[in-house]
N, C-alpha and C. Protein backbone atom coordinates (compact mmCIF):
# COMPACT_ATOMS: atom_id res chain seq x y z
N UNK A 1 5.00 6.45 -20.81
CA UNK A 1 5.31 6.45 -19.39
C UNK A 1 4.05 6.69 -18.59
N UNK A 2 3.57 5.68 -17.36
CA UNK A 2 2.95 6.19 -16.69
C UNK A 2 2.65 7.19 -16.08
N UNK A 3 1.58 7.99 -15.76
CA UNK A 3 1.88 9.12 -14.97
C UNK A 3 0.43 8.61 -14.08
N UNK A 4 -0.55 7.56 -13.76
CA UNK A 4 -1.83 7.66 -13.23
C UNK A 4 -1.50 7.31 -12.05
N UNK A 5 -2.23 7.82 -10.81
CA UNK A 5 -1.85 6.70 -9.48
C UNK A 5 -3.36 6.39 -9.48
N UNK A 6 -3.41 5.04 -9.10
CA UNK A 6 -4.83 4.20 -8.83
C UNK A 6 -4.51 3.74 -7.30
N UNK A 7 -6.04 3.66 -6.80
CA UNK A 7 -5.95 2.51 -5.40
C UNK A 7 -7.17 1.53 -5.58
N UNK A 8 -6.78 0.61 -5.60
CA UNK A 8 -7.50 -0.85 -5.86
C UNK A 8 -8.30 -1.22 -4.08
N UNK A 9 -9.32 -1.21 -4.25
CA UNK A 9 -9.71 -1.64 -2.57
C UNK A 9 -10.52 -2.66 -3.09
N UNK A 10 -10.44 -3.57 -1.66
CA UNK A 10 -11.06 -4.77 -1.77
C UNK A 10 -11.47 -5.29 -0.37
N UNK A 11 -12.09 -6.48 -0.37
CA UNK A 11 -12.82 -6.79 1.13
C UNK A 11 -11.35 -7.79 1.26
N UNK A 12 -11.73 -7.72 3.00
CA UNK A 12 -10.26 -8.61 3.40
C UNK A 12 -10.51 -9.99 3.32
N UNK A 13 -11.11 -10.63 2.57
CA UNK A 13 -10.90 -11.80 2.14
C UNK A 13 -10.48 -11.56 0.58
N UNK A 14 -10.79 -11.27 -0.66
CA UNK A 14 -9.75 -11.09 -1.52
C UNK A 14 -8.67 -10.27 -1.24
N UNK A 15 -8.72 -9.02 -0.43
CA UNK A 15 -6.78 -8.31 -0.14
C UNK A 15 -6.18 -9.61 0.37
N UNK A 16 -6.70 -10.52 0.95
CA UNK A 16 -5.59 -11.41 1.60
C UNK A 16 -5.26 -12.37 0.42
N UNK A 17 -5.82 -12.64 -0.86
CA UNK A 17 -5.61 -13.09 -1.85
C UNK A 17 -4.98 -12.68 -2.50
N UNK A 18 -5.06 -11.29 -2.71
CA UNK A 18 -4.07 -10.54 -3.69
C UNK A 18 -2.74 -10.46 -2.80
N UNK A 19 -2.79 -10.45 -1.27
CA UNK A 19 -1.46 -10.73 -0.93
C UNK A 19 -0.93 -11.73 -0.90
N UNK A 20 -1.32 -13.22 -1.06
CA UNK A 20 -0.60 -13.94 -1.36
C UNK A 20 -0.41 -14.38 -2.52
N UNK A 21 -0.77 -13.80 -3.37
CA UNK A 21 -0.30 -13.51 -4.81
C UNK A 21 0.91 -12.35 -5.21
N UNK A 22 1.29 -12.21 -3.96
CA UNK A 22 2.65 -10.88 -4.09
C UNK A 22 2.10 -9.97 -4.53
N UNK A 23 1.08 -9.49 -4.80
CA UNK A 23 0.56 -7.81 -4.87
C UNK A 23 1.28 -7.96 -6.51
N UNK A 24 0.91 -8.80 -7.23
CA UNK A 24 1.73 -8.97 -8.43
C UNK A 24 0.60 -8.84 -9.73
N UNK A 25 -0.87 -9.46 -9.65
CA UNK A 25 -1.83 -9.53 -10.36
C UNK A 25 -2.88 -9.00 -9.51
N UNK A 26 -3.86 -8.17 -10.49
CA UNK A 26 -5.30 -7.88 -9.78
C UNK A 26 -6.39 -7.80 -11.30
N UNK A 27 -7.89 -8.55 -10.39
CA UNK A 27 -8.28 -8.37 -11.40
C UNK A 27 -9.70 -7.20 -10.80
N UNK A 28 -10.14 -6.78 -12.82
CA UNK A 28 -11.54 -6.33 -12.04
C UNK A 28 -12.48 -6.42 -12.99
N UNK A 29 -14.01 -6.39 -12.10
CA UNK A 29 -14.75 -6.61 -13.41
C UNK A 29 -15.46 -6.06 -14.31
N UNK A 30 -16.52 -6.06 -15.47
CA UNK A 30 -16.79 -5.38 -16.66
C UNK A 30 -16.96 -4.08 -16.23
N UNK A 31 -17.78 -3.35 -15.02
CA UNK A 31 -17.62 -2.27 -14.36
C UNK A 31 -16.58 -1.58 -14.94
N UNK A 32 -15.03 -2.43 -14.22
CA UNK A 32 -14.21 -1.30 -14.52
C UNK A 32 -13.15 -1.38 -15.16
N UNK A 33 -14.07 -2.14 -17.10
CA UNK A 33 -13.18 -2.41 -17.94
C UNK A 33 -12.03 -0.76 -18.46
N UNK A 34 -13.00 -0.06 -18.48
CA UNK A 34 -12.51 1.80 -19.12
C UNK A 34 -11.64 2.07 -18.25
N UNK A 35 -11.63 1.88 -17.14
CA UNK A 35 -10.45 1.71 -16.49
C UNK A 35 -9.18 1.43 -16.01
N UNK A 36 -9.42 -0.33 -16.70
CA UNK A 36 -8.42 -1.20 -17.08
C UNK A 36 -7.39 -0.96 -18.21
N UNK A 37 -8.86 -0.13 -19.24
CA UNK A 37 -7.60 0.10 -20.50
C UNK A 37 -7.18 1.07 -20.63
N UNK A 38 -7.60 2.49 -19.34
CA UNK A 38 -6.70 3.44 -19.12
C UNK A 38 -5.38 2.97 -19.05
N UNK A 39 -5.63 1.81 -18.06
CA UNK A 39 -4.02 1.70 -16.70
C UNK A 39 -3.02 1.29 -17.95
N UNK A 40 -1.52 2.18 -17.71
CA UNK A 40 -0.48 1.74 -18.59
C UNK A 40 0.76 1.04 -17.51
N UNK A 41 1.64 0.82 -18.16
CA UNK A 41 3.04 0.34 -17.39
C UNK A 41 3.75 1.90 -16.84
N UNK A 42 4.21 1.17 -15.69
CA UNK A 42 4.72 2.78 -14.74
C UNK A 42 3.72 3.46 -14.12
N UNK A 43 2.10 3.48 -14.17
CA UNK A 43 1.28 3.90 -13.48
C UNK A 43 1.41 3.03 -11.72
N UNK A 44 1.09 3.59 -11.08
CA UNK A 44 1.53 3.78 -9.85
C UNK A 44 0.31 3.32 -8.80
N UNK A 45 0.32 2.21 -7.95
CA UNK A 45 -1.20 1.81 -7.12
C UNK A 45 -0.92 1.50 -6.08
N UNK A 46 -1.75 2.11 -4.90
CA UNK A 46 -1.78 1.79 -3.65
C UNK A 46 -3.31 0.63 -3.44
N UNK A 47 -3.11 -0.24 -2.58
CA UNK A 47 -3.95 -1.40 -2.40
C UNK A 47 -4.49 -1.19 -0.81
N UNK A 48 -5.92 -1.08 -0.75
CA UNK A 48 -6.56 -0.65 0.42
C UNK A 48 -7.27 -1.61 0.93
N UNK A 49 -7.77 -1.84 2.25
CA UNK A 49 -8.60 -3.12 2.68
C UNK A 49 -9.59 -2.45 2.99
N UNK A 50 -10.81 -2.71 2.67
CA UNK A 50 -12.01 -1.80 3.03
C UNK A 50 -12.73 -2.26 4.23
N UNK A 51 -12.64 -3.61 4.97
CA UNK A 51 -13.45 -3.50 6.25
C UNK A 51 -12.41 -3.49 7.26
N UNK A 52 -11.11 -3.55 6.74
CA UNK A 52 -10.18 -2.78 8.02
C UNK A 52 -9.85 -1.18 7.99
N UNK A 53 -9.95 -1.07 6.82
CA UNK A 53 -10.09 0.50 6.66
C UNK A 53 -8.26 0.75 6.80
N UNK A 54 -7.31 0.03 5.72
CA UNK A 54 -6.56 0.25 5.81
C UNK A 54 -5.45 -0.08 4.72
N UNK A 55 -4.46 0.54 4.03
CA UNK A 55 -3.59 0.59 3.50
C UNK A 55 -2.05 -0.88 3.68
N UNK A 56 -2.41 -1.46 2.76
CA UNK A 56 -1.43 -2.66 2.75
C UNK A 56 -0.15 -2.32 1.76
N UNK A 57 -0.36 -2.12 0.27
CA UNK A 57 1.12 -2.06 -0.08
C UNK A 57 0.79 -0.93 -1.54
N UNK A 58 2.18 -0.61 -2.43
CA UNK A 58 2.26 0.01 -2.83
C UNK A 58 2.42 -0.81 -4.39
N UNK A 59 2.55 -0.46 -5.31
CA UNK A 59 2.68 -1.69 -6.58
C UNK A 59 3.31 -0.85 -7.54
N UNK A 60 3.75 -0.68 -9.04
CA UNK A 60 3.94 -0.09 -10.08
C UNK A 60 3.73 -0.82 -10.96
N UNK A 61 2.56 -0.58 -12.26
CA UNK A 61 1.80 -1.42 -13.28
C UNK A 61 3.24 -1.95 -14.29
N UNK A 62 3.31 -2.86 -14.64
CA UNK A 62 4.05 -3.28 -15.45
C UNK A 62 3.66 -4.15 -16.82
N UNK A 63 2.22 -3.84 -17.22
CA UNK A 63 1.82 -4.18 -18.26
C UNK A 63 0.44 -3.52 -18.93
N UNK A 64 0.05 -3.54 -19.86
CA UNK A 64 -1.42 -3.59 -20.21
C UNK A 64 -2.61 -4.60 -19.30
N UNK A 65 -3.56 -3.87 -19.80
CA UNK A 65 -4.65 -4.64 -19.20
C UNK A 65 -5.17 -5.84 -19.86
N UNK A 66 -5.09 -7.44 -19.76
CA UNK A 66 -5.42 -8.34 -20.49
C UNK A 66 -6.56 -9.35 -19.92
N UNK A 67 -7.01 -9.62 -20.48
CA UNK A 67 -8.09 -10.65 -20.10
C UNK A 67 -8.10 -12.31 -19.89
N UNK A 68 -8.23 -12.64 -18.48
CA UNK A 68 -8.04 -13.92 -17.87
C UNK A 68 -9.40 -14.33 -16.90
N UNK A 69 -10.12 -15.33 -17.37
CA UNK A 69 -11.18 -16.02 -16.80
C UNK A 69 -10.54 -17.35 -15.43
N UNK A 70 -10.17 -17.22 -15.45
CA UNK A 70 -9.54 -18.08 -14.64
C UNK A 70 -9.57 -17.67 -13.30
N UNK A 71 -10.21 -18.68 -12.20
CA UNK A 71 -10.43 -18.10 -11.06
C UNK A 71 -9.43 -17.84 -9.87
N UNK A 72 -9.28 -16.48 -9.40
CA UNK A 72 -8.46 -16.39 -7.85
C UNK A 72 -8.91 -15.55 -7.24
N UNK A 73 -10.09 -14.52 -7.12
CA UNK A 73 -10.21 -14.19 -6.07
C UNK A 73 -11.92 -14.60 -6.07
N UNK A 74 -12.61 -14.33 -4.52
CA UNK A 74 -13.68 -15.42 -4.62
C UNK A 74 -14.71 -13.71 -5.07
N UNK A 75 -15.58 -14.17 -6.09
CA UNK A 75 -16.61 -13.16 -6.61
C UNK A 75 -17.66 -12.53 -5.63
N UNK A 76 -18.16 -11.63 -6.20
CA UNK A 76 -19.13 -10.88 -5.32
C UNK A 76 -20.66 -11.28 -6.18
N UNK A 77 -20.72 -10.64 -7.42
CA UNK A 77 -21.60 -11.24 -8.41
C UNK A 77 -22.11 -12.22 -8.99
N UNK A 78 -20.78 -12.80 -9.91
CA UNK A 78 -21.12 -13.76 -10.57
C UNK A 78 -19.47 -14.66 -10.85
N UNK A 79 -19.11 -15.87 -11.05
CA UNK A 79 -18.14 -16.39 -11.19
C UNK A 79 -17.26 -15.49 -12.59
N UNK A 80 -16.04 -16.02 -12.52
CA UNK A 80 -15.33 -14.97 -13.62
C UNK A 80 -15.07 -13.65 -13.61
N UNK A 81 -15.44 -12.72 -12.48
CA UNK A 81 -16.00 -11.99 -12.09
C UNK A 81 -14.84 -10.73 -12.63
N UNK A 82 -13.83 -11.21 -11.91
CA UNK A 82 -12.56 -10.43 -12.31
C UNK A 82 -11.25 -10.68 -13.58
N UNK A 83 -12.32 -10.86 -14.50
CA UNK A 83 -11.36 -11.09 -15.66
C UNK A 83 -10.19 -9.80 -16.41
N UNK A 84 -10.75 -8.34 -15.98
CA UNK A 84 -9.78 -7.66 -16.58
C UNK A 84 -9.02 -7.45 -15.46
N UNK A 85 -7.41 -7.77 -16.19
CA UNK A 85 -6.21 -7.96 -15.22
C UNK A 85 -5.27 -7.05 -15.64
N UNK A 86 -4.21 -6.51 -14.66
CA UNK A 86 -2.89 -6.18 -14.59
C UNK A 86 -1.95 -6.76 -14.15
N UNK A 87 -0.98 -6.88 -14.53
CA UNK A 87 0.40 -6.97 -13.61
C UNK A 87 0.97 -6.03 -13.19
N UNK A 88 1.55 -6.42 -11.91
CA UNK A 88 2.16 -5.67 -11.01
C UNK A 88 3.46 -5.92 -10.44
N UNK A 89 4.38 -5.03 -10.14
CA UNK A 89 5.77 -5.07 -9.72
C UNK A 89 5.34 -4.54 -7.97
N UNK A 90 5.36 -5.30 -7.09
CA UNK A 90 4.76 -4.85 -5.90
C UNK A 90 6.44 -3.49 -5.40
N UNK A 91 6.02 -2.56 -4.57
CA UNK A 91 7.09 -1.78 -4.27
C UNK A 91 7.01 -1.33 -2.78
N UNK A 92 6.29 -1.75 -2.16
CA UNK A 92 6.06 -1.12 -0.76
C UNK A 92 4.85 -2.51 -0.36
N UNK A 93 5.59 -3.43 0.61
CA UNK A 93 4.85 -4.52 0.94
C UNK A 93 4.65 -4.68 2.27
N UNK A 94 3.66 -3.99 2.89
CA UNK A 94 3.69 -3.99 4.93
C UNK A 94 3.25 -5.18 5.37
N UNK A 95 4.44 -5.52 6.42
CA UNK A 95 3.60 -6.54 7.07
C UNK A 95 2.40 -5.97 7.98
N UNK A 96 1.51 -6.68 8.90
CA UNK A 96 0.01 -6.87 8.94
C UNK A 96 0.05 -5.29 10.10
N UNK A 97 1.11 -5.41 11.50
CA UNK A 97 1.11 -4.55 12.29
C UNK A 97 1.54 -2.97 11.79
N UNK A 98 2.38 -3.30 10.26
CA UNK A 98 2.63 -1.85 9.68
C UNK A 98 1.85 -1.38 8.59
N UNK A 99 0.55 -1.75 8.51
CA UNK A 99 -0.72 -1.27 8.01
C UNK A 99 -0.62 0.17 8.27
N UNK A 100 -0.76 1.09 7.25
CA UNK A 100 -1.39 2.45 7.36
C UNK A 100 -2.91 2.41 7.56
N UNK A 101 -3.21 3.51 8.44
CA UNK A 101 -4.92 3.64 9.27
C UNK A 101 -5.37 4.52 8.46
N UNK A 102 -6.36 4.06 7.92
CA UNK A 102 -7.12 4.71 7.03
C UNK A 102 -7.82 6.17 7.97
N UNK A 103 -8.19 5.48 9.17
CA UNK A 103 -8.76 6.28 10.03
C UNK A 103 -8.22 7.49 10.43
N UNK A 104 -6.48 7.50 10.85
CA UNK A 104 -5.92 8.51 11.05
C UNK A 104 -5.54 9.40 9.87
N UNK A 105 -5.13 8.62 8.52
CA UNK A 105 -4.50 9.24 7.60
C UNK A 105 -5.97 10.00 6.44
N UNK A 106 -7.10 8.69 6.42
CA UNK A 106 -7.83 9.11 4.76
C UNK A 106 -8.81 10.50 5.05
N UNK A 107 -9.00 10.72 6.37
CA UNK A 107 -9.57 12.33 6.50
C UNK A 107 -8.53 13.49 5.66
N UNK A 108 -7.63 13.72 6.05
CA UNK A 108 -6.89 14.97 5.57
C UNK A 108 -6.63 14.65 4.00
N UNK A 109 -6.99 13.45 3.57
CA UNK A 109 -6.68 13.45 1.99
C UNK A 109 -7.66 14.23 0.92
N UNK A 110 -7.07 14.82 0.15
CA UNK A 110 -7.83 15.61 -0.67
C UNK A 110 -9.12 14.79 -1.36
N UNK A 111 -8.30 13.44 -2.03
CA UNK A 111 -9.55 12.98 -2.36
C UNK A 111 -11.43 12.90 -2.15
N UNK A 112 -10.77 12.58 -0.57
CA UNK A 112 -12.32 12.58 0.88
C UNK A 112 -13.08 13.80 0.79
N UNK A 113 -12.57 15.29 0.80
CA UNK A 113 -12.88 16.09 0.68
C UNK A 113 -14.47 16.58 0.28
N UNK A 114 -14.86 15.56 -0.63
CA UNK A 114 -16.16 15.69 -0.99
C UNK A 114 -17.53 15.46 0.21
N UNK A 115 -16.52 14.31 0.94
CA UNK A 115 -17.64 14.01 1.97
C UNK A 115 -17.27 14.69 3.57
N UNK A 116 -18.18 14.62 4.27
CA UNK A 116 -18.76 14.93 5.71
C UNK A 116 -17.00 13.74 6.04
N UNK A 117 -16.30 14.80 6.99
CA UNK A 117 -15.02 14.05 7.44
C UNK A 117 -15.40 12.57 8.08
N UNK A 118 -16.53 12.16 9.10
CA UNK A 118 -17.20 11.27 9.38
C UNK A 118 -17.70 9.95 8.46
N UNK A 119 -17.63 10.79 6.96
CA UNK A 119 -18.09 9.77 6.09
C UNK A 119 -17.11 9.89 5.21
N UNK A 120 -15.90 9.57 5.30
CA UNK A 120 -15.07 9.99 4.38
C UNK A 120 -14.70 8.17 3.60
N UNK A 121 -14.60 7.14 4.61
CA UNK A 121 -14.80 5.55 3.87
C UNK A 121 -15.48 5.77 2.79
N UNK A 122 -16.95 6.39 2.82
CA UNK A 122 -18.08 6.10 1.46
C UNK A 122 -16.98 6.69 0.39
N UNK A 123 -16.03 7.68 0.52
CA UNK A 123 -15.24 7.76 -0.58
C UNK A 123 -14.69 6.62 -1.27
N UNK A 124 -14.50 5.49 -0.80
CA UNK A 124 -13.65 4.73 -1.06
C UNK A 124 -14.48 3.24 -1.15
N UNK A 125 -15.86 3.60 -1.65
CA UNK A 125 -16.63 2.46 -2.00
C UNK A 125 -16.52 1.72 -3.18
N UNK A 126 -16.08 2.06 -4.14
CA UNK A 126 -15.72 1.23 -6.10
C UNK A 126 -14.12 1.02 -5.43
N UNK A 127 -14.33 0.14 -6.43
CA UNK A 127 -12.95 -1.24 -6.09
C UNK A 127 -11.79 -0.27 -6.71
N UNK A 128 -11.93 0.50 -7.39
CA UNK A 128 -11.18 1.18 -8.23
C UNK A 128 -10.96 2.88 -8.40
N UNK A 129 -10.05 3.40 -8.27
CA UNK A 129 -10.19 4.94 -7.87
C UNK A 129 -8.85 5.71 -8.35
N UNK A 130 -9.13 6.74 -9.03
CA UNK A 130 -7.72 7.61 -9.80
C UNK A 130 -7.58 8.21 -8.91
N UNK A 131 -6.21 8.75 -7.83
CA UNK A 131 -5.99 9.38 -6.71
C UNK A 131 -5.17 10.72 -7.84
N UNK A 132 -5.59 12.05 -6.58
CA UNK A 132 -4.32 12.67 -6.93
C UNK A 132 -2.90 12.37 -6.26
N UNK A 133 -1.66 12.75 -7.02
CA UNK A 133 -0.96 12.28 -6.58
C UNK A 133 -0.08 12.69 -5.60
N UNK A 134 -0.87 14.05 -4.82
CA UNK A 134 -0.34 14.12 -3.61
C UNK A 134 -0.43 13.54 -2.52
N UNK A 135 -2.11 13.12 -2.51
CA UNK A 135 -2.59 11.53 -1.93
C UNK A 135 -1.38 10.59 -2.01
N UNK A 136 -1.11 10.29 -3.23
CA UNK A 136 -0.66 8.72 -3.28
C UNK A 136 0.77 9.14 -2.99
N UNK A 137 1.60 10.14 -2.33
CA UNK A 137 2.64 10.42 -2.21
C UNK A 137 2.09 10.39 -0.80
N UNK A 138 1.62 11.04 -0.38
CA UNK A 138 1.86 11.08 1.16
C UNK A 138 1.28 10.05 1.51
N UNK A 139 0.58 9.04 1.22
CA UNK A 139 0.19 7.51 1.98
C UNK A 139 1.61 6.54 1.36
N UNK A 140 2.39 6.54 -0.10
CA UNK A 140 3.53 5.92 -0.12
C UNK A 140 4.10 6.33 0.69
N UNK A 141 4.47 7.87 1.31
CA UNK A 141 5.32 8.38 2.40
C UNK A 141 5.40 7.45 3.59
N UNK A 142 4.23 7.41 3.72
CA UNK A 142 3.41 6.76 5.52
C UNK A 142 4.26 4.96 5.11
N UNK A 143 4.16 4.46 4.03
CA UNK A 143 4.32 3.59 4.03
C UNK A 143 6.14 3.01 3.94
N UNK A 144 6.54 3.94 3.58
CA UNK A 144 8.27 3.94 3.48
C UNK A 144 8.77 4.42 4.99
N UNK A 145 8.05 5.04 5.55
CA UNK A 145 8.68 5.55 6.98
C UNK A 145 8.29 4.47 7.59
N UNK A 146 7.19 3.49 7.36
CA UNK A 146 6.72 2.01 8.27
C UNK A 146 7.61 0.95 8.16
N UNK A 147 7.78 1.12 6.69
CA UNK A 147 9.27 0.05 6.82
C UNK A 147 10.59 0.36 7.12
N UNK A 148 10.97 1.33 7.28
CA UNK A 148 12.24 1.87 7.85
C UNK A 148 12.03 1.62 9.63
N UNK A 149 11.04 1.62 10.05
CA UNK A 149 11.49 1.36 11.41
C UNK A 149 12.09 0.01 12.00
N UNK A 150 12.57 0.53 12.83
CA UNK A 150 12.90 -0.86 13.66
C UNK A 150 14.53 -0.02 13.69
N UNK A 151 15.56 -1.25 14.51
CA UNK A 151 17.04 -0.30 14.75
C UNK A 151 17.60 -0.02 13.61
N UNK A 152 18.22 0.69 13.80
CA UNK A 152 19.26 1.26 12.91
C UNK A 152 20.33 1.09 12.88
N UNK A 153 21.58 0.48 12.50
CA UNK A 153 22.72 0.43 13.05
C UNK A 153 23.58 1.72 11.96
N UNK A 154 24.06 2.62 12.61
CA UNK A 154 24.92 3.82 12.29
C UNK A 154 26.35 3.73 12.51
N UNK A 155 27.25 4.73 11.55
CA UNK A 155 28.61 4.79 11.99
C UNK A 155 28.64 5.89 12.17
N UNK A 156 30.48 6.24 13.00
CA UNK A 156 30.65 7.44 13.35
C UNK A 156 29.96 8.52 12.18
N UNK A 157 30.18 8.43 11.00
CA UNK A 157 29.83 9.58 10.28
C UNK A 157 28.55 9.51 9.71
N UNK A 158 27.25 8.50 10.48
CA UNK A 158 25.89 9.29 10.11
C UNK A 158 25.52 7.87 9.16
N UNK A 159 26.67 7.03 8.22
CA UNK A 159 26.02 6.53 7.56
C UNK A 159 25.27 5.06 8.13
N UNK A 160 23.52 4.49 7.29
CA UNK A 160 23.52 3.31 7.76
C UNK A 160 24.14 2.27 7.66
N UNK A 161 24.85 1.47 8.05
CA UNK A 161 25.09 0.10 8.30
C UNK A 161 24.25 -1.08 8.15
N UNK A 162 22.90 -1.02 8.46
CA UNK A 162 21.81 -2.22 8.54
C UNK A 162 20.68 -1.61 8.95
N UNK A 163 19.61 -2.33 9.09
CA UNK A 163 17.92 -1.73 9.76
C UNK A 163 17.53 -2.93 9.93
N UNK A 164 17.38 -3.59 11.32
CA UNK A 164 16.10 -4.44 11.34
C UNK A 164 14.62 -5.04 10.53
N UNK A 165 14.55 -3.94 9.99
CA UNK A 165 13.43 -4.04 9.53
C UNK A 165 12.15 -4.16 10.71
N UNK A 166 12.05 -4.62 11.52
CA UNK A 166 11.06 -5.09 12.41
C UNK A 166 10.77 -3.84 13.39
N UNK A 167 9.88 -3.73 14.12
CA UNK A 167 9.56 -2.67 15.23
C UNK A 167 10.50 -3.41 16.48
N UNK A 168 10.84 -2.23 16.68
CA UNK A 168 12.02 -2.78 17.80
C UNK A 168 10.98 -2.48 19.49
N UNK A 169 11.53 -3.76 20.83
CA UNK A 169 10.98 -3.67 22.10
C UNK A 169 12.17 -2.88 22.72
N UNK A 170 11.82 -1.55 22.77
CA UNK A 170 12.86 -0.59 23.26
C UNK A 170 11.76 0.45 23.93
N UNK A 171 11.68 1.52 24.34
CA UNK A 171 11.07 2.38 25.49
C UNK A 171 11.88 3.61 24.48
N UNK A 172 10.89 4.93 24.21
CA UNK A 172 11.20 5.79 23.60
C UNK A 172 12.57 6.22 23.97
N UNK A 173 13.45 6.91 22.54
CA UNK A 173 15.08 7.47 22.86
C UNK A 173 15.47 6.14 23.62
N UNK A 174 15.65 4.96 23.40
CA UNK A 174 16.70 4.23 24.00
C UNK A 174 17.91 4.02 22.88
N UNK A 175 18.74 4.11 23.01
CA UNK A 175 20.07 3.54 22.35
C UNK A 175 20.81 2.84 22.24
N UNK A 176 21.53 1.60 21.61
CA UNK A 176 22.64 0.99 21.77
C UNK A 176 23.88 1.46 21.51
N UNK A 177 24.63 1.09 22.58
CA UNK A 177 26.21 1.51 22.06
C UNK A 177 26.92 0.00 21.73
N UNK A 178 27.50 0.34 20.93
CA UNK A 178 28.42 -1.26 20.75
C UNK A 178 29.94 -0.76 20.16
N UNK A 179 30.81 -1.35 21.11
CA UNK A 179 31.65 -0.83 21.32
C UNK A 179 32.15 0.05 21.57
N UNK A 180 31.62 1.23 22.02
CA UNK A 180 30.96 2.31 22.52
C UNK A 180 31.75 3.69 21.39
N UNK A 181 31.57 2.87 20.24
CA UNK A 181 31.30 3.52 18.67
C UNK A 181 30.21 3.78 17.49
N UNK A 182 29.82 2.47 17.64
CA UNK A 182 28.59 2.24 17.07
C UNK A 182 27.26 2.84 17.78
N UNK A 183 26.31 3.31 16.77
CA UNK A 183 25.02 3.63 17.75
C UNK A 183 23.75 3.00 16.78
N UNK A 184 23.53 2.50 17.74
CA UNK A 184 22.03 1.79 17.17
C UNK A 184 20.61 2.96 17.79
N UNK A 185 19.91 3.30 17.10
CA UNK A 185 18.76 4.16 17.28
C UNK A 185 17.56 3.23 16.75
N UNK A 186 16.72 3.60 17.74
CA UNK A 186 15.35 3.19 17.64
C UNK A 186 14.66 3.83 16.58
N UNK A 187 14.43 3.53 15.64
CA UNK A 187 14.17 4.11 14.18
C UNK A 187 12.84 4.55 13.91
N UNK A 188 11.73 4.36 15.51
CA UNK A 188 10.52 4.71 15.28
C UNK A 188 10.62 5.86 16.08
N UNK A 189 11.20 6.22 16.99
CA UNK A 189 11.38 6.91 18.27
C UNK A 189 12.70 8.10 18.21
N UNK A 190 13.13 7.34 18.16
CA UNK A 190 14.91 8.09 18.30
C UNK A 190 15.54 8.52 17.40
């Protein structure tokens, strides 16, 4: 059973690769083969964009680490670049406006700690990084409360009915009544 949490960062031209690959495969290279053959199935990864300085989705490893030359994301070094691979079961997938801010959130993380709060990014310079996992709980947190917003539709006794999913155009505490039983709450606000 897994127990590692990793965060995979990358420049936003491969994160936008690995997202349209469903946050399903990542590769990396000879660097951070010892790495690769740490990672087991059930280990746990958050995926970071490093020149937005921000948190895209959440994943759970679902295989060993295997080796594929075959090209998809564009290299930094040398072609082939990212041959040691995982698969991934993506579990937390934000769209672009429900990005977690590295800026507001990666100061108070224990990880950063080492550096000057100002320089806390240089933490997060190797493509590859073992978090503790109170880190990777409270940025999955940030990321499960991002997708829960938007309305809510409730019944008399509390339970949900539906969620938008989307950020709702409502003005803080606004409410719907429908049928003046139902209550819809603004799920970022209210």
């Amino acid at each position: 059973m897994g127990s590692n949490y990793w965060m995979f960062v990358d420049n936003s031209e491969n994160s936008t690769i690995t997202r349209e690959k469903g946050y399903k495969v990542f590769g990396m290279s000879a660097k951070y083969k010892r790495r690769a053959q740490r990672m087991q199935a059930k280990d746990r990864v958050l995926f970071f964009d490093r020149n937005r300085k921000c948190w895209t989705a959440s994943a759970t490893i679902i295989s060993d680490y295997f080796e594929d030359e075959s090209p998809i994301w564009v290299p930094i070094d040398k072609p082939r670049e990212y041959k040691f691979r995982i698969t991934l079961k993506p579990d937390y997938v934000l769209d672009e406006e429900q990005y977690i801010d590295g800026l507001q959130l990666g100061p108070s993380l224990e990880y950063v700690k080492r550096w000057a709060p100002e320089d806390w990014p240089l933490a997060f310079w190797d493509r590859v990084h073992l978090l503790p996992s109170r880190d990777f709980k409270l940025i999955e947190d940030e990321m499960k409360r991002a997708k829960k917003q938007g309305i809510t539709c409730v019944d008399l006794q509390g339970n949900i009915k539906w969620n938008s999913g989307k950020t709702p155009n409502l003005e803080r505490g606004n409410i719907i009544l429908i049928n003046d039983s139902l209550i819809a709450l603004d799920g970022k606000t209210g």
